[in-house]
C-alpha atoms as a PDB file:
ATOM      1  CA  UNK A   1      60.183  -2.354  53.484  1.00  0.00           C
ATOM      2  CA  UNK A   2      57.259  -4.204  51.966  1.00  0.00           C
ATOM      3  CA  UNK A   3      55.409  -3.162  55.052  1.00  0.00           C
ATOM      4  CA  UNK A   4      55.873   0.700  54.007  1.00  0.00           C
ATOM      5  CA  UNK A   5      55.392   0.281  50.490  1.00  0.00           C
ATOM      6  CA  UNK A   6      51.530  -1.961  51.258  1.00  0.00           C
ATOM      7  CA  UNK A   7      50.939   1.123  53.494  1.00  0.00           C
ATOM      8  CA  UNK A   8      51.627   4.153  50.983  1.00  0.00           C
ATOM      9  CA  UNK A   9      49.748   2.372  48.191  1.00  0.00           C
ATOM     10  CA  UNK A  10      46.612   2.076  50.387  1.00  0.00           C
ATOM     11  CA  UNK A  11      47.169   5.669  51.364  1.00  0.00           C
ATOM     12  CA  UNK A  12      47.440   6.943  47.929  1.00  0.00           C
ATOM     13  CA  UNK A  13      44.297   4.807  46.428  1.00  0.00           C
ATOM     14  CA  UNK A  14      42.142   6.371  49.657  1.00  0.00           C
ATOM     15  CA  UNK A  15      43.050   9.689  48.270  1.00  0.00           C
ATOM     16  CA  UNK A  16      42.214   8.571  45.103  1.00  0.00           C
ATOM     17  CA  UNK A  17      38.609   7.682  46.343  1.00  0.00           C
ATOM     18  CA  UNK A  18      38.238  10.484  47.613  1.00  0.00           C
ATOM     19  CA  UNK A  19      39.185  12.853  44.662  1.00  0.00           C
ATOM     20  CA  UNK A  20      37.124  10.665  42.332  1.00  0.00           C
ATOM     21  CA  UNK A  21      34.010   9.051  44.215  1.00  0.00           C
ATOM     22  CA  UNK A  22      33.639  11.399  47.845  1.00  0.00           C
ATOM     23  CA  UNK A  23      31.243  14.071  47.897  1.00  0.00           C
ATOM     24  CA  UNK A  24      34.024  16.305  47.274  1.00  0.00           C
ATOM     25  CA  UNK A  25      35.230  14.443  43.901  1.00  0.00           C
ATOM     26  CA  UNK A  26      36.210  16.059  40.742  1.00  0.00           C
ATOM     27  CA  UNK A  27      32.632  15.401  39.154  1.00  0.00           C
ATOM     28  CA  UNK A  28      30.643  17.108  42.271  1.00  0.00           C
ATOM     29  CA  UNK A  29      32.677  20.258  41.992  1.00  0.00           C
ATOM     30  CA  UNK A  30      32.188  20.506  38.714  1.00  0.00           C
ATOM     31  CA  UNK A  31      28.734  20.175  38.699  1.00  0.00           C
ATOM     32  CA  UNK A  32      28.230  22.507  41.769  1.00  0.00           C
ATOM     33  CA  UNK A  33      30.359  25.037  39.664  1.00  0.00           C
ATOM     34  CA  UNK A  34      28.133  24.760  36.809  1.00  0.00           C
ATOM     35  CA  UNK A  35      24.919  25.036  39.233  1.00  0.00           C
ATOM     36  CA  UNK A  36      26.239  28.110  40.939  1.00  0.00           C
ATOM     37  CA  UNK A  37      26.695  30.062  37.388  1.00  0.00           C
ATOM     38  CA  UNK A  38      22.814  28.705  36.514  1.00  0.00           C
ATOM     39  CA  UNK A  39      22.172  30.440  39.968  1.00  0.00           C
ATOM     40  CA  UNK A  40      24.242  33.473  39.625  1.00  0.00           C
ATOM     41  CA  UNK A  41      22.745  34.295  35.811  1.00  0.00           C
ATOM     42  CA  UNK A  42      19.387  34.131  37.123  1.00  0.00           C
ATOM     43  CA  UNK A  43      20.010  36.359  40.352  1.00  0.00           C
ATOM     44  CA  UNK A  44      21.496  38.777  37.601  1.00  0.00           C
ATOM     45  CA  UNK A  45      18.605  38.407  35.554  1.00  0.00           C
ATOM     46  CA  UNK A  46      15.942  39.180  38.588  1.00  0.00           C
ATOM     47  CA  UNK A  47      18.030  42.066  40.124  1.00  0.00           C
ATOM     48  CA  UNK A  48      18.031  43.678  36.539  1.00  0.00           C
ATOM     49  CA  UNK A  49      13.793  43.256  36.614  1.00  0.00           C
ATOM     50  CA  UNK A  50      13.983  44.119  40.126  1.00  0.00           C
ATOM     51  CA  UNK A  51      15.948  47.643  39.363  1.00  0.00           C
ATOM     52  CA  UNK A  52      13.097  47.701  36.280  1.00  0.00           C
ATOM     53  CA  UNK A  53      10.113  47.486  39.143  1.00  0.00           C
ATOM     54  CA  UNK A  54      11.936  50.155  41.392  1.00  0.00           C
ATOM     55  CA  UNK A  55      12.410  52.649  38.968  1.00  0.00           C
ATOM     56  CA  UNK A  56       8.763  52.386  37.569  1.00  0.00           C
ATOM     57  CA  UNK A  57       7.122  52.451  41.162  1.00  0.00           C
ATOM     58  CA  UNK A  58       9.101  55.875  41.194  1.00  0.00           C
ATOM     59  CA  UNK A  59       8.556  56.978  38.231  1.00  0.00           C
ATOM     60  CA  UNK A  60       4.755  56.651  39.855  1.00  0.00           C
ATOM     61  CA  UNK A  61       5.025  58.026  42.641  1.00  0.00           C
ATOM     62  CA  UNK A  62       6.755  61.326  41.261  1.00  0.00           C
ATOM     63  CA  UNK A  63       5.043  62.064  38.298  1.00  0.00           C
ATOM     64  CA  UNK A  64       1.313  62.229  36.924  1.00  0.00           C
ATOM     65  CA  UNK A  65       2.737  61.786  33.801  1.00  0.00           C
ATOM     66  CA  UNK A  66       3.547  58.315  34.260  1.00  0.00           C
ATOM     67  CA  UNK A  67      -0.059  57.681  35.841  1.00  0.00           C
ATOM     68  CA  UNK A  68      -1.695  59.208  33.189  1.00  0.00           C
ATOM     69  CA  UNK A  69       0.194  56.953  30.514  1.00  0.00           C
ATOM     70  CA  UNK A  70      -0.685  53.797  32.563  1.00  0.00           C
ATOM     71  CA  UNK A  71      -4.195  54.912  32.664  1.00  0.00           C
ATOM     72  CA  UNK A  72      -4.441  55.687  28.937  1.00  0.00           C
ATOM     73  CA  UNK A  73      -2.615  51.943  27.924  1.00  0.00           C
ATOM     74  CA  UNK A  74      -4.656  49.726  30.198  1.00  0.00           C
ATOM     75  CA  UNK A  75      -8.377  51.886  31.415  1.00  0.00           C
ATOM     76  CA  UNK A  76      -8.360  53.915  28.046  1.00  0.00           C
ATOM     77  CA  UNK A  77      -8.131  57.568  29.599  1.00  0.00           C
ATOM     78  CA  UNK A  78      -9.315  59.836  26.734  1.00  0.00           C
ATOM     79  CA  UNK A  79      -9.283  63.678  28.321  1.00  0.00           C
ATOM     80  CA  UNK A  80     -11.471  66.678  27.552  1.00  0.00           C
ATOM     81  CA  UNK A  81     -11.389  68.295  24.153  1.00  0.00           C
ATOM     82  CA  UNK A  82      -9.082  64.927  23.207  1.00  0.00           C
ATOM     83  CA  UNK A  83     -10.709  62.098  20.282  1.00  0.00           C
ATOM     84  CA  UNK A  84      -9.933  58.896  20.380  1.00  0.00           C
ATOM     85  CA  UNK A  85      -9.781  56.926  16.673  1.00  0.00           C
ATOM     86  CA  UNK A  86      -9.506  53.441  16.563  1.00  0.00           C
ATOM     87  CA  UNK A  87      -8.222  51.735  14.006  1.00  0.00           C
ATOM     88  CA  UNK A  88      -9.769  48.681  12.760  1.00  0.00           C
ATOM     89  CA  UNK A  89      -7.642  47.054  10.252  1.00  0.00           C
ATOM     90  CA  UNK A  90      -9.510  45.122   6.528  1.00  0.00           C
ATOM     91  CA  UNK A  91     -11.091  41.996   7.328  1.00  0.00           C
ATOM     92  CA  UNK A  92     -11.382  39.791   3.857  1.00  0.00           C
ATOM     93  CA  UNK A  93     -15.129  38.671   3.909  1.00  0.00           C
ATOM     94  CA  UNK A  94     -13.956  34.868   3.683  1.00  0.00           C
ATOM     95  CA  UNK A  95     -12.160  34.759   7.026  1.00  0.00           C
ATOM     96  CA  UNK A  96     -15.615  36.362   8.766  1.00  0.00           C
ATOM     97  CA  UNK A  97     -17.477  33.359  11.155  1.00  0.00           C
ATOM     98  CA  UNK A  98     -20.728  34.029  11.394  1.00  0.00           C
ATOM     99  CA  UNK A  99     -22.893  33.784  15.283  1.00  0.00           C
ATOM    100  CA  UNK A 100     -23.928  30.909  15.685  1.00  0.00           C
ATOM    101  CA  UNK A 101     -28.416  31.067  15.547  1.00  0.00           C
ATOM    102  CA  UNK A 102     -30.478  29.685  18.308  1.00  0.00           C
ATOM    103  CA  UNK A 103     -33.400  28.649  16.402  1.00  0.00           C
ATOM    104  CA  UNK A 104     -35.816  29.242  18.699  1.00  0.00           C
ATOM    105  CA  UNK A 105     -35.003  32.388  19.335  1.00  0.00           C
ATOM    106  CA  UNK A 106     -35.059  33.519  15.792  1.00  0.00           C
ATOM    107  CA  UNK A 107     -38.259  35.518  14.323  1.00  0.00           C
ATOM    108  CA  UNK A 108     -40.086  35.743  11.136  1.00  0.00           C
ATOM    109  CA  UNK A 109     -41.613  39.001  10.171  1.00  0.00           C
ATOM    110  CA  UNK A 110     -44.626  37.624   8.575  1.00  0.00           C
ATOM    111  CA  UNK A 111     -45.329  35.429  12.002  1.00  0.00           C
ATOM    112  CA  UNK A 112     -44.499  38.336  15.019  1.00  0.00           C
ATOM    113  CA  UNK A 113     -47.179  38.549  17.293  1.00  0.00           C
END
């Protein structure tokens, strides 16, 4: 009977390793849990940029609309008959850096040559 009861107790504290210390323990599940919803959040995120991409690249390929706005946001496109105003926003004088001067370079109008 002693026999039996040596044997159990050394069966349940090797299952007891195992749930707590194995690669297969409570911790390393847990943590592999947590790592697969990091994983799954960004694979949502990218195939939500990737639909993004896809419907751009067909929105230029169908229409000239769509190239046209590129090219007026990035290359400036200005058509025919069309002006183009640009803004320029007040600049107080005390924020202004003046260039810096390379002496040498600079030229006196009483001294030209």
């Amino acid at each position: 009977m002693r026999l039996l009861t040596v044997i159990l107790v050394l069966m349940v504290a090797g299952l007891q390793w195992r749930v707590w210390f194995s690669e297969a323990s409570v911790g390393e599940v847990n943590a592999k849990q947590e790592r697969l919803a990091v994983l799954q959040a960004e694979q949502t995120r990218l195939e939500r940029r990737n639909e993004t991409l896809v419907a751009e690249v067909d929105s230029l390929r169908e229409g000239v609309d769509a190239v046209e706005a590129q090219a007026r946001l990035t290359l400036g496109l200005v058509r025919e008959n069309e002006h183009f105003y640009q803004v320029v926003e007040a600049v107080r004088p005390d924020t202004i850096t003046p260039p810096a001067v390379d002496p040498a370079r600079v030229t006196h109008p009483a001294i030209a040559d």
